[in-house]
C-alpha atoms as a PDB file:
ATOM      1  CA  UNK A   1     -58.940  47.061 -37.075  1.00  0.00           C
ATOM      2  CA  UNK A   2     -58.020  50.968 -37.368  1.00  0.00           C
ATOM      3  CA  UNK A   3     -54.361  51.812 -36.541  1.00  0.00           C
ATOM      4  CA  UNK A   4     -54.059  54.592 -33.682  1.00  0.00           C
ATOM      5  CA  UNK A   5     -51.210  56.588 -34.030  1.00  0.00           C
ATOM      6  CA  UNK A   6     -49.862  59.797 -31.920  1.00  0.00           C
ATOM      7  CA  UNK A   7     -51.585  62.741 -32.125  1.00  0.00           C
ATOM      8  CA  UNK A   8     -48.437  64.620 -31.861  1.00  0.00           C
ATOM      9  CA  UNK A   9     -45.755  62.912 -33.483  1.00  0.00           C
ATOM     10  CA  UNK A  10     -44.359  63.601 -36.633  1.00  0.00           C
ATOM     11  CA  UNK A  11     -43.360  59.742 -36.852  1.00  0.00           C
ATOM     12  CA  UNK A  12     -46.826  58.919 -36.275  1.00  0.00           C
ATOM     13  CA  UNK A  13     -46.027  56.450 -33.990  1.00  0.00           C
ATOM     14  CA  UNK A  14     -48.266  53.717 -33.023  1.00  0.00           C
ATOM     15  CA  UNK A  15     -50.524  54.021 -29.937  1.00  0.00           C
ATOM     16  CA  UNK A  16     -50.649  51.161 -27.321  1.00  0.00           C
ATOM     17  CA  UNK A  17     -52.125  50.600 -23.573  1.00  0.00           C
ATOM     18  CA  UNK A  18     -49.799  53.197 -22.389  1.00  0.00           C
ATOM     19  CA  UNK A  19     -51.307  55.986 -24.578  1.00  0.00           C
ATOM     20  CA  UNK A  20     -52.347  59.006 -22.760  1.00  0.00           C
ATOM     21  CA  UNK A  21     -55.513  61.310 -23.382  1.00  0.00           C
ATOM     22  CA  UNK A  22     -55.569  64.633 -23.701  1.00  0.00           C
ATOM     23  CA  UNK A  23     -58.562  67.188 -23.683  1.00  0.00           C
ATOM     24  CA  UNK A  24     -58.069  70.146 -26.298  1.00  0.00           C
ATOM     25  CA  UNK A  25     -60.860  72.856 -27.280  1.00  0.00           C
ATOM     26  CA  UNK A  26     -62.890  70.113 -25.813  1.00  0.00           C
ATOM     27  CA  UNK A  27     -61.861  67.164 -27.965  1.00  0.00           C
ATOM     28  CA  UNK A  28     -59.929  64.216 -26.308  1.00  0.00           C
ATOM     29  CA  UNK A  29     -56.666  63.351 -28.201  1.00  0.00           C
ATOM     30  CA  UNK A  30     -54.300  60.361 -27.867  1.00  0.00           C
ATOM     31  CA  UNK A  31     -50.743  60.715 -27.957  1.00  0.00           C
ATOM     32  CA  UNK A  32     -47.696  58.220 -27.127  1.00  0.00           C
ATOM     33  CA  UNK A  33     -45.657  59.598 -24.398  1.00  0.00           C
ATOM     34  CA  UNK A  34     -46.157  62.617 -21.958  1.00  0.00           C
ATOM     35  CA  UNK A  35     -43.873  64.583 -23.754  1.00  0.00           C
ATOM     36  CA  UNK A  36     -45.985  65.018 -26.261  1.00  0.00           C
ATOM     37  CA  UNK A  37     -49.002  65.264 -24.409  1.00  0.00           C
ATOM     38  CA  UNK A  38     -47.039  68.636 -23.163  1.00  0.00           C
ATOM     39  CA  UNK A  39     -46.184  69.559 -26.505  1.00  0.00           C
ATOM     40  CA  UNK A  40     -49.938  69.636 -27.420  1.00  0.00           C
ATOM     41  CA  UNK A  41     -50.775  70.975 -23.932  1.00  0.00           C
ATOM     42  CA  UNK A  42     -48.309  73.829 -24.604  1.00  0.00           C
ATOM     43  CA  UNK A  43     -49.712  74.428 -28.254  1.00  0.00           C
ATOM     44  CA  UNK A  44     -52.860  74.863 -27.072  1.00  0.00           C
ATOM     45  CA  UNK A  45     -52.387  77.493 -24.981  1.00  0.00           C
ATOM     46  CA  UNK A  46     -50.291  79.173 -27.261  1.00  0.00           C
ATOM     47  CA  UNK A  47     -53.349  79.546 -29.523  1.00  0.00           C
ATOM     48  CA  UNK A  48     -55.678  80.028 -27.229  1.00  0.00           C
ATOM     49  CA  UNK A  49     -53.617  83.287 -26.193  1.00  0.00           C
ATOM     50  CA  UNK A  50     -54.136  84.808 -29.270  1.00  0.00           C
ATOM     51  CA  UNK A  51     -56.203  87.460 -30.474  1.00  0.00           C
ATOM     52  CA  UNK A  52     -59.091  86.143 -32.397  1.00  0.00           C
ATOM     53  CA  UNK A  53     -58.237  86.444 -36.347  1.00  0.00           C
ATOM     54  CA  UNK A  54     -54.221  86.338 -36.054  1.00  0.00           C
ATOM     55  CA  UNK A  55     -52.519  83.694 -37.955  1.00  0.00           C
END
């Protein structure tokens, strides 16, 4: 069996029945806890307010 871990964590932290889903750029990510499910929410929009070619 593949481990799932957190999409967001830098612990990659294992994923369980609790683990929420979250749709980026049209992708659906898994992630441990809602706070990270807002970090990645929040990162997200961060780059998708960027002009196209900035780093």
């Amino acid at each position: 069996m593949t481990q799932r871990t957190c999409a967001a964590c830098a612990c990659d932290c294992e994923l369980d029945a609790q683990s929420i889903k979250v749709k980026l750029g049209g992708k659906t990510v898994e992630v441990c806890c809602e706070e990270c499910a807002q970090a990645l929410k929040e990162a997200d929009s961060a780059m998708a307010a960027r002009p196209h070619g900035e780093s």
